[in-house]
C-alpha atoms as a PDB file:
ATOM      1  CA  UNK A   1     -33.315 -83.240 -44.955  1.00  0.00           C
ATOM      2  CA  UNK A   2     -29.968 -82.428 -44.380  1.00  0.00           C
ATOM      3  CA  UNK A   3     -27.136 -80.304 -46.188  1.00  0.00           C
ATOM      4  CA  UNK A   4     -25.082 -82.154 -48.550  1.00  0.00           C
ATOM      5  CA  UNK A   5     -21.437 -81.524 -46.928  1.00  0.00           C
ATOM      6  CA  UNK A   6     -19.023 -80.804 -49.618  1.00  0.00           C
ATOM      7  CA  UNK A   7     -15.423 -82.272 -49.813  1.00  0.00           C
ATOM      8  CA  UNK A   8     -13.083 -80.240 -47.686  1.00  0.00           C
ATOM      9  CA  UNK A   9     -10.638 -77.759 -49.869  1.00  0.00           C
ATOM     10  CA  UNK A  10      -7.456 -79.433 -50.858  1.00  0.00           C
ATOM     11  CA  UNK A  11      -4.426 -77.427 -48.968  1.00  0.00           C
ATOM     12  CA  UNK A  12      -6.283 -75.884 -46.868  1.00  0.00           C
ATOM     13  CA  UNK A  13      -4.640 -74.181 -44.918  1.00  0.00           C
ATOM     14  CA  UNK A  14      -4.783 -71.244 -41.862  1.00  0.00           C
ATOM     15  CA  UNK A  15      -2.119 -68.700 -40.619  1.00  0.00           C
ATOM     16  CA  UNK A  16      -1.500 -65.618 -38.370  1.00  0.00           C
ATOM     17  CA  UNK A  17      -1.401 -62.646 -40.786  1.00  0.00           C
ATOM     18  CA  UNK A  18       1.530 -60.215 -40.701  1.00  0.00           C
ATOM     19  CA  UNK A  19       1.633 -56.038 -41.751  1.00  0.00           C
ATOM     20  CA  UNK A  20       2.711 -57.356 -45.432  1.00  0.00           C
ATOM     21  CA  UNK A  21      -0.702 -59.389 -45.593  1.00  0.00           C
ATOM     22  CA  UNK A  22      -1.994 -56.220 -45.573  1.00  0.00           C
ATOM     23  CA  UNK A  23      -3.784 -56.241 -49.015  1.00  0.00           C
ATOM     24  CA  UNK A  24      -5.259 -59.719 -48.933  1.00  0.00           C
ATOM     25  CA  UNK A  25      -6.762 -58.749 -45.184  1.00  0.00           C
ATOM     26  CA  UNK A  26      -8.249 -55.397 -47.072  1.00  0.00           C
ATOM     27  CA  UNK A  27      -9.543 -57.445 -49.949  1.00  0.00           C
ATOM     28  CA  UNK A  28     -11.363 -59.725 -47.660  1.00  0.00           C
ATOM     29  CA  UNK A  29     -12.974 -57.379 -45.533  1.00  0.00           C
ATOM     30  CA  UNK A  30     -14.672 -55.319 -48.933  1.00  0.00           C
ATOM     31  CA  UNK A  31     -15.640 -58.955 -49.894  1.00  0.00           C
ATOM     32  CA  UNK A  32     -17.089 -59.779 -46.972  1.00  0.00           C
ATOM     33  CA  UNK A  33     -18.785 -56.372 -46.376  1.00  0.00           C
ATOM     34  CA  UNK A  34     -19.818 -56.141 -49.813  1.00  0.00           C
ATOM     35  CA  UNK A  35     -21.113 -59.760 -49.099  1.00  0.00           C
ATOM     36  CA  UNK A  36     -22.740 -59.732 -45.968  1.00  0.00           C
ATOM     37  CA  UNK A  37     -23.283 -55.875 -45.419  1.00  0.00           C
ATOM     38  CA  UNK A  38     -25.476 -56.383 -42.203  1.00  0.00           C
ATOM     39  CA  UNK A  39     -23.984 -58.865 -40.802  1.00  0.00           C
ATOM     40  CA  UNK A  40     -21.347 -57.180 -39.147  1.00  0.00           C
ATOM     41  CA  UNK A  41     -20.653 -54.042 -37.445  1.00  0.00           C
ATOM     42  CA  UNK A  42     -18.135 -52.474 -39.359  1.00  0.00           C
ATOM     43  CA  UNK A  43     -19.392 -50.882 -42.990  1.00  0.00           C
ATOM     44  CA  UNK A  44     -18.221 -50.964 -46.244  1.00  0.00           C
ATOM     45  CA  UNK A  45     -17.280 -47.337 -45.931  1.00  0.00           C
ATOM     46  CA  UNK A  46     -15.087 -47.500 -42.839  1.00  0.00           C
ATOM     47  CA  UNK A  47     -12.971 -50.256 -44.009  1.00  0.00           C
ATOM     48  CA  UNK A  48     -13.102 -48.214 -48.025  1.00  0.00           C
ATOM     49  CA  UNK A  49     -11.476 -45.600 -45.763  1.00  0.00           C
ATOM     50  CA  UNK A  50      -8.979 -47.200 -44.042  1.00  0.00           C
ATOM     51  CA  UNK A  51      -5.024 -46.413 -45.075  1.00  0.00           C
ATOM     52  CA  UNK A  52      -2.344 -48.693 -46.454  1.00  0.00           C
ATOM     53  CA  UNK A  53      -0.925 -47.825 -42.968  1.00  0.00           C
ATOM     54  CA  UNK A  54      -4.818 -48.674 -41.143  1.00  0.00           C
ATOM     55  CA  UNK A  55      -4.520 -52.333 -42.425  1.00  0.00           C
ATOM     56  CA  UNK A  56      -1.169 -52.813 -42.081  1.00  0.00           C
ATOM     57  CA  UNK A  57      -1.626 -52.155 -38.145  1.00  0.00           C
ATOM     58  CA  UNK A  58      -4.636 -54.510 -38.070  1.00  0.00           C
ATOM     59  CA  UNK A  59      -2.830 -57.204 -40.285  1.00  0.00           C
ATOM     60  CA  UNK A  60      -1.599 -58.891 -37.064  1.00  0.00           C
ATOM     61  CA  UNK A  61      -1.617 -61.877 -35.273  1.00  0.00           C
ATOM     62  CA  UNK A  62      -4.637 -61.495 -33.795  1.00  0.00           C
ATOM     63  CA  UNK A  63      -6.374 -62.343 -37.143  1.00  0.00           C
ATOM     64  CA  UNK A  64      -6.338 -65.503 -39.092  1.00  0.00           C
ATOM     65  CA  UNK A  65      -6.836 -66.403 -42.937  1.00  0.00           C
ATOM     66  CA  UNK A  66      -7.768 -69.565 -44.635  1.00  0.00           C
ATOM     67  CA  UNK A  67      -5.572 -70.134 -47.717  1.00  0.00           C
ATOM     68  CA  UNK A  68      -6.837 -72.785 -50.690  1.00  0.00           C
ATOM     69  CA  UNK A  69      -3.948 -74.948 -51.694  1.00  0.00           C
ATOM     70  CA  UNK A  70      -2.915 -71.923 -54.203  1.00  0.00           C
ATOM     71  CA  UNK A  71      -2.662 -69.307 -51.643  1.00  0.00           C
ATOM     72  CA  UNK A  72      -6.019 -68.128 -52.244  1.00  0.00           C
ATOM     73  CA  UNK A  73      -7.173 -66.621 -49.707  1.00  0.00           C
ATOM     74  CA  UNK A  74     -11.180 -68.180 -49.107  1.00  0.00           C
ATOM     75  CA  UNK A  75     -11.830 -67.077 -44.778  1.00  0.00           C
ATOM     76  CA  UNK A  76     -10.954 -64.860 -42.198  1.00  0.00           C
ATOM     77  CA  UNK A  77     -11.239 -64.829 -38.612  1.00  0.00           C
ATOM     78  CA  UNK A  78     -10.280 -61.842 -35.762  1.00  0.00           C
ATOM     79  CA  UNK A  79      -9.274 -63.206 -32.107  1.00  0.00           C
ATOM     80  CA  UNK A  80      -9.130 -60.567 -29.608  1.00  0.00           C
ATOM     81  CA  UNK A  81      -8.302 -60.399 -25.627  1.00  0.00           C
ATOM     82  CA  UNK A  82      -9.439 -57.895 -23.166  1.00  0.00           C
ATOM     83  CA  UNK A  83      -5.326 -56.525 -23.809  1.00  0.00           C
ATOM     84  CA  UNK A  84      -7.476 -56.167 -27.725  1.00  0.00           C
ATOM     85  CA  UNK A  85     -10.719 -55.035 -26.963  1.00  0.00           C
ATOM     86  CA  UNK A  86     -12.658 -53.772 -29.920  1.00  0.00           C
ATOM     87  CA  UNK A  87     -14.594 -50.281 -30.055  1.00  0.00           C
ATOM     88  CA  UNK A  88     -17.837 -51.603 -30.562  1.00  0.00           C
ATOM     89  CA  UNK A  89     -19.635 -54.957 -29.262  1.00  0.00           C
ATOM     90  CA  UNK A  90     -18.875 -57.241 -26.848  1.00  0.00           C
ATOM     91  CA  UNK A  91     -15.342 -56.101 -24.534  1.00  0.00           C
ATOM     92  CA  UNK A  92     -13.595 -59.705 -23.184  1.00  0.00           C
ATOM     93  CA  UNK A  93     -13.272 -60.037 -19.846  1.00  0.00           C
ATOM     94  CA  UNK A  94      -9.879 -61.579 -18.286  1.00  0.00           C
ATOM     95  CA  UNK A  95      -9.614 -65.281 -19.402  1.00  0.00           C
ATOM     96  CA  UNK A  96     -11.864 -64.201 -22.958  1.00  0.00           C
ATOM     97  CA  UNK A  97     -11.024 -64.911 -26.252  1.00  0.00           C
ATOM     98  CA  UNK A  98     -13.767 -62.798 -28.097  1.00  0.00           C
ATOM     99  CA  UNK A  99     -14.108 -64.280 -31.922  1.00  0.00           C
ATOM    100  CA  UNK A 100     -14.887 -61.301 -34.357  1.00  0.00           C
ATOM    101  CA  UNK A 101     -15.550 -60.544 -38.001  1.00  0.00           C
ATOM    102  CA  UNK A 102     -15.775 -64.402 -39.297  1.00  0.00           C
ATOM    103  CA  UNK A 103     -16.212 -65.023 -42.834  1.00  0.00           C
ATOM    104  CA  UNK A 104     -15.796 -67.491 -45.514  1.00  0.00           C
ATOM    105  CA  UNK A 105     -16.036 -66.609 -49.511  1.00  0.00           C
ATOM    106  CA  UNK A 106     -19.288 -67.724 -51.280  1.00  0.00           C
ATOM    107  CA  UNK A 107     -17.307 -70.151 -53.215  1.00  0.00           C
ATOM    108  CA  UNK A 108     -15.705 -71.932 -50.357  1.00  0.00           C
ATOM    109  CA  UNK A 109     -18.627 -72.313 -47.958  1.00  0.00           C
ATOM    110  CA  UNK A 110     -19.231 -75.527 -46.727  1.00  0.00           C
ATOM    111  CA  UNK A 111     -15.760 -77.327 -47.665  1.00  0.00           C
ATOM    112  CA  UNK A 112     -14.368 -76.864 -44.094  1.00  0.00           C
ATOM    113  CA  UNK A 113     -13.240 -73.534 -44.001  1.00  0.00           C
ATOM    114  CA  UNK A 114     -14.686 -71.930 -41.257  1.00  0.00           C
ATOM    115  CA  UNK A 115     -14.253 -75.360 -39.207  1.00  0.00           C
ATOM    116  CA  UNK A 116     -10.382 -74.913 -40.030  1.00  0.00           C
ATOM    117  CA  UNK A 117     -10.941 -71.135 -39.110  1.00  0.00           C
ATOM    118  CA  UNK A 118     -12.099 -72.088 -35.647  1.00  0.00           C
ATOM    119  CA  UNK A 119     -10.294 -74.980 -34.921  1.00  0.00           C
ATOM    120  CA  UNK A 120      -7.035 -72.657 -35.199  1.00  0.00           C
ATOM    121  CA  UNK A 121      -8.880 -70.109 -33.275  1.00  0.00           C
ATOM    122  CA  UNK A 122      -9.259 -72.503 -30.549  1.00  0.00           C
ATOM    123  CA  UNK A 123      -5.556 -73.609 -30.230  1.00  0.00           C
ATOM    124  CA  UNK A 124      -4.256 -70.009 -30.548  1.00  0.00           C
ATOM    125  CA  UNK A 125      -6.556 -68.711 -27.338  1.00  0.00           C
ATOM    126  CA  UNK A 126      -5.801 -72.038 -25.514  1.00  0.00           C
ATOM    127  CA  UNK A 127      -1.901 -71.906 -26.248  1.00  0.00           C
ATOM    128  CA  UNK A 128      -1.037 -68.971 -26.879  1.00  0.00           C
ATOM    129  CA  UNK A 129      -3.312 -66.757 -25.119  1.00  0.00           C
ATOM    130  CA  UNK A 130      -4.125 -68.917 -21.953  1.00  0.00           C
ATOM    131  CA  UNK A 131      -7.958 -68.311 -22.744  1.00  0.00           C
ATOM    132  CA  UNK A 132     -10.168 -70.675 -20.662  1.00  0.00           C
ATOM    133  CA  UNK A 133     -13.628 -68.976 -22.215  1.00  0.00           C
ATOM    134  CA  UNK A 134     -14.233 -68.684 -26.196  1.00  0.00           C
ATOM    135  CA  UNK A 135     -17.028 -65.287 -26.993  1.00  0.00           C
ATOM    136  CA  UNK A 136     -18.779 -64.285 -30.130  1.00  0.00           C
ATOM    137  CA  UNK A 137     -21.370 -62.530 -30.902  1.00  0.00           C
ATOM    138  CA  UNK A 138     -24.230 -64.111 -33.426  1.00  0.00           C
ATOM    139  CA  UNK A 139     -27.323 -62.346 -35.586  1.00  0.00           C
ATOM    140  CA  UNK A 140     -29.992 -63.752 -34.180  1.00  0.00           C
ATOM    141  CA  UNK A 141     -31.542 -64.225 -37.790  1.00  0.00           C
ATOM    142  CA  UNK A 142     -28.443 -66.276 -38.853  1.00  0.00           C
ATOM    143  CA  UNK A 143     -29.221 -69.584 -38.127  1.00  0.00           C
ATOM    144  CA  UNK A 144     -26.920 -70.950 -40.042  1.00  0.00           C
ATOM    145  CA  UNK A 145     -23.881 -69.518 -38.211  1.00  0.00           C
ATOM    146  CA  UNK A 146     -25.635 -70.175 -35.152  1.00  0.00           C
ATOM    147  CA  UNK A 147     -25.693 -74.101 -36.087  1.00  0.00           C
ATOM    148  CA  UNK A 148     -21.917 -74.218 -36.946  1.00  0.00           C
ATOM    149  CA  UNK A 149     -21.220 -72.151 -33.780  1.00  0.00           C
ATOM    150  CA  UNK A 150     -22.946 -75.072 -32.037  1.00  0.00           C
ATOM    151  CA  UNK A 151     -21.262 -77.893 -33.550  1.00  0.00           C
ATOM    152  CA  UNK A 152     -18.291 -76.154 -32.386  1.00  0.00           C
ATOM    153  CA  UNK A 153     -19.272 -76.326 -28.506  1.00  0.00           C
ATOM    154  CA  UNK A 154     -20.753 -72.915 -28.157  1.00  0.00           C
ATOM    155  CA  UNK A 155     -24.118 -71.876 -26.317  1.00  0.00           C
ATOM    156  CA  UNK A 156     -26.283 -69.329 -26.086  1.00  0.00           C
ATOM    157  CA  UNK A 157     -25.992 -67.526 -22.909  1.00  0.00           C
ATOM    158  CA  UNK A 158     -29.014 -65.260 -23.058  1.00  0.00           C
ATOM    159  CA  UNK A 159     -27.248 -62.146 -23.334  1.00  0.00           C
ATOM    160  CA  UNK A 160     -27.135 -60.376 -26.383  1.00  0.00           C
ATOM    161  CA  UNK A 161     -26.213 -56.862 -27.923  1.00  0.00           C
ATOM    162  CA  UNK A 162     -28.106 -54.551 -29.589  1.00  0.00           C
ATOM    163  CA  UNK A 163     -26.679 -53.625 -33.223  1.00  0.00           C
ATOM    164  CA  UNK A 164     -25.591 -50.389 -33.219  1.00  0.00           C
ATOM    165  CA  UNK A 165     -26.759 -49.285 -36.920  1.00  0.00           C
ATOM    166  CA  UNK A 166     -29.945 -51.358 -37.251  1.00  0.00           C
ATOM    167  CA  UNK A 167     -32.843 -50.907 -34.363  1.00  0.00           C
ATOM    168  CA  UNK A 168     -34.307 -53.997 -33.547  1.00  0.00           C
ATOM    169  CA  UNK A 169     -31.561 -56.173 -34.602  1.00  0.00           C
ATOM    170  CA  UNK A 170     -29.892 -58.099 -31.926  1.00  0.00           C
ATOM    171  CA  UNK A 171     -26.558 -59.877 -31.509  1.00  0.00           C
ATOM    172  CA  UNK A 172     -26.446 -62.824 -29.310  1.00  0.00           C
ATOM    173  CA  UNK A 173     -23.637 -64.126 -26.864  1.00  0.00           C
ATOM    174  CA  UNK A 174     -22.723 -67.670 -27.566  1.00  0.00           C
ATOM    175  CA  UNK A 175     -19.766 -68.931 -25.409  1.00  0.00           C
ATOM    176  CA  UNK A 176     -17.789 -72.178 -25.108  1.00  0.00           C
ATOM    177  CA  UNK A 177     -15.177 -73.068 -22.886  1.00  0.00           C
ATOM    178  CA  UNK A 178     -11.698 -73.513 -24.361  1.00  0.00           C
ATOM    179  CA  UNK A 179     -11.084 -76.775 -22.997  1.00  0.00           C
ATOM    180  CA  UNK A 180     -13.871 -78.658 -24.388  1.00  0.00           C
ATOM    181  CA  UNK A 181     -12.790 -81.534 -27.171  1.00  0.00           C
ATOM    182  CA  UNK A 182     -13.673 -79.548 -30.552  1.00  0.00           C
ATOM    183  CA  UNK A 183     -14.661 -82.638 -32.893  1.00  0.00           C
ATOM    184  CA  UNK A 184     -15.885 -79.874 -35.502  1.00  0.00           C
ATOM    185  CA  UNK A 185     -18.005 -82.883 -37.084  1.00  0.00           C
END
């Protein structure tokens, strides 16, 4: 049986957030760890600590949101470069574009948001970046992910990363390079 794909969201729409996106970035990031507390690295209490000032430095180019035809903000995706390496996880080597911290709000999963999310990614590392190798890192329980990862061209590459909070919980490398066609179907 397969999932019911629903219509796409109507304006859809991704950008490059600034310093003054500051408080749509922070809302995200509680949703999404508030959401989805193990799925990612960071915690609810080091983002419920950051500054004004903390997301205002990390409201930058290198991250993207997915705005609904009214501005709402419904996804968010980080791209960073081995000039952006994070603290934790996996550090991108030269020619990287490492894909962090993706998420899409309950409501809009499944209406093309994440497909938007990545397509833009794709375009920013291969234009703007001069990536030639796409990285993220995966929950090996999340098999969902996993299967939109692969409809976007990535593949497992056998490595993987421990999680740093959780023992026995492993993240694992999926790769694609940027040149191949992204159909996103």
């Amino acid at each position: 049986m397969s999932a019911r794909r629903l219509p796409t969201l109507e304006g859809l729409s991704v950008r490059r957030l600034a310093p003054d996106d500051w408080r749509s970035y922070a809302d995200l990031r509680i949703a999404m760890l508030t959401d989805a507390p193990d799925a990612f690295w960071t915690t609810l209490a080091d983002v419920e600590a950051r500054t004004e000032q903390d997301w205002r430095r990390s409201s930058n180019g290198s991250t993207l949101q997915a705005r609904d035809g009214h501005g709402i903000p419904v996804g968010t995706l980080t791209l960073l470069t081995a000039a952006t390496t994070p603290d934790l996880g996996v550090k991108p080597g030269p020619g990287d574009a490492l894909v962090l911290a993706v998420y899409v709000v309950p409501a809009a999963r499944g209406r093309g948001v994440v497909d938007a999310l990545l397509d833009a990614a794709l375009t920013l590392a291969r234009d703007e970046l001069g990536a030639w190798r796409m990285v993220l890192q995966v929950n090996e329980h999340n098999l969902g992910a996993r299967r939109v990862y692969e409809r976007h061209g990535y593949r497992l590459t056998g490595e993987f990363l421990q999680h740093p909070e959780r023992p026995g919980v492993r993240d694992l490398e999926m790769v694609r390079p940027v040149g191949l066609p992204d159909d996103g179907s």
